[in-house]
Protein backbone atom coordinates (compact mmCIF):
# COMPACT_ATOMS: atom_id res chain seq x y z
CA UNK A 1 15.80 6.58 12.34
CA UNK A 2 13.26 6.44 14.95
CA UNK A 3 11.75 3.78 16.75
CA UNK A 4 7.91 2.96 15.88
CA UNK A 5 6.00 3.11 19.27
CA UNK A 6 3.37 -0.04 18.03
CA UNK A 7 5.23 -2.32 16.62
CA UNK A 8 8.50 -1.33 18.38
CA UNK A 9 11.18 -1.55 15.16
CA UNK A 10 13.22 0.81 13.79
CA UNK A 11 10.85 3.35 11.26
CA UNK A 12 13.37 5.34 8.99
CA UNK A 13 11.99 8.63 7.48
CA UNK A 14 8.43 8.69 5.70
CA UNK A 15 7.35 5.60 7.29
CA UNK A 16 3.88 5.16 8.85
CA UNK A 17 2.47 2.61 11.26
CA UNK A 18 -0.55 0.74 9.03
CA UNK A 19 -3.15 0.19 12.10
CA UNK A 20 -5.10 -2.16 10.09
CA UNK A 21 -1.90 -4.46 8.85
CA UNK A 22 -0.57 -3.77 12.38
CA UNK A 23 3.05 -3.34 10.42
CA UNK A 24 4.98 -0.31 9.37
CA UNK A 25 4.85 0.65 5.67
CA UNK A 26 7.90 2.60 3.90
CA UNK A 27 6.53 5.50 2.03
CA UNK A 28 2.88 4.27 2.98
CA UNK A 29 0.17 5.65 0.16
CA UNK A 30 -3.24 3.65 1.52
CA UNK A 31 -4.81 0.59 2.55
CA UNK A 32 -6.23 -1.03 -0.12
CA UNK A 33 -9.69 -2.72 1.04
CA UNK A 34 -10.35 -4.54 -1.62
CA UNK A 35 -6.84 -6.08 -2.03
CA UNK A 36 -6.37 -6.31 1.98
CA UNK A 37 -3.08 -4.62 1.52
CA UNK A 38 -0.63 -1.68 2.69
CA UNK A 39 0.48 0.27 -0.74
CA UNK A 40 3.86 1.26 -0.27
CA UNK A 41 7.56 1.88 -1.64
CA UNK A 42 7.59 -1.62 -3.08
CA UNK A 43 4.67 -2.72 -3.99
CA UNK A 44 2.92 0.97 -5.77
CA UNK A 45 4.13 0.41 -8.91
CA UNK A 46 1.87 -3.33 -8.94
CA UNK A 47 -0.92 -1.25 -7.72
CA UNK A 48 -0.89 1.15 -10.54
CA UNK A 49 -0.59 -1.59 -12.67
CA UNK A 50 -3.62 -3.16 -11.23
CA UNK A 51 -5.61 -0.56 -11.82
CA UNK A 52 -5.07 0.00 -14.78
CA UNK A 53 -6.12 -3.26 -16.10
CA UNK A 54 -9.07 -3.13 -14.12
CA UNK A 55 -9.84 -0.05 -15.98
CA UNK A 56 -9.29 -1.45 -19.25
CA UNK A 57 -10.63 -4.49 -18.68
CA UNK A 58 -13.70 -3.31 -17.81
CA UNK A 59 -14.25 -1.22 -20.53
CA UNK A 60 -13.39 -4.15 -22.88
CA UNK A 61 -16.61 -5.61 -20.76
CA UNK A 62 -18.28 -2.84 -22.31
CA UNK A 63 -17.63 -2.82 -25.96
């Protein structure tokens, strides 16, 4: 593992520096604006999830 140069920690392989969470992300998709929110390793399965019942729910708005 390498050492981040930002945040100065240890970043193991296919982690990126977030420069708007100031924080390094393991397996780092996007920042989410509207959540405020790294999507990562842990947390893209709940962000898939979200979406999708946005989705849904809004077409329920709909019908």
């Amino acid at each position: 593992a390498s050492i981040c140069k930002k945040c100065i920690n240890p970043k193991p392989p296919r982690t990126h520096h977030c420069s708007v969470c100031d924080s390094c992300v393991l397996k780092m998709d996007h920042h989410c604006p509207w959540l405020n929110n790294c999507v990562g390793h842990y947390n893209h399965r709940y962000f898939f999830l979200y979406m999708v019942h946005t989705i849904v729910g809004k077409k329920g708005i709909y019908v």
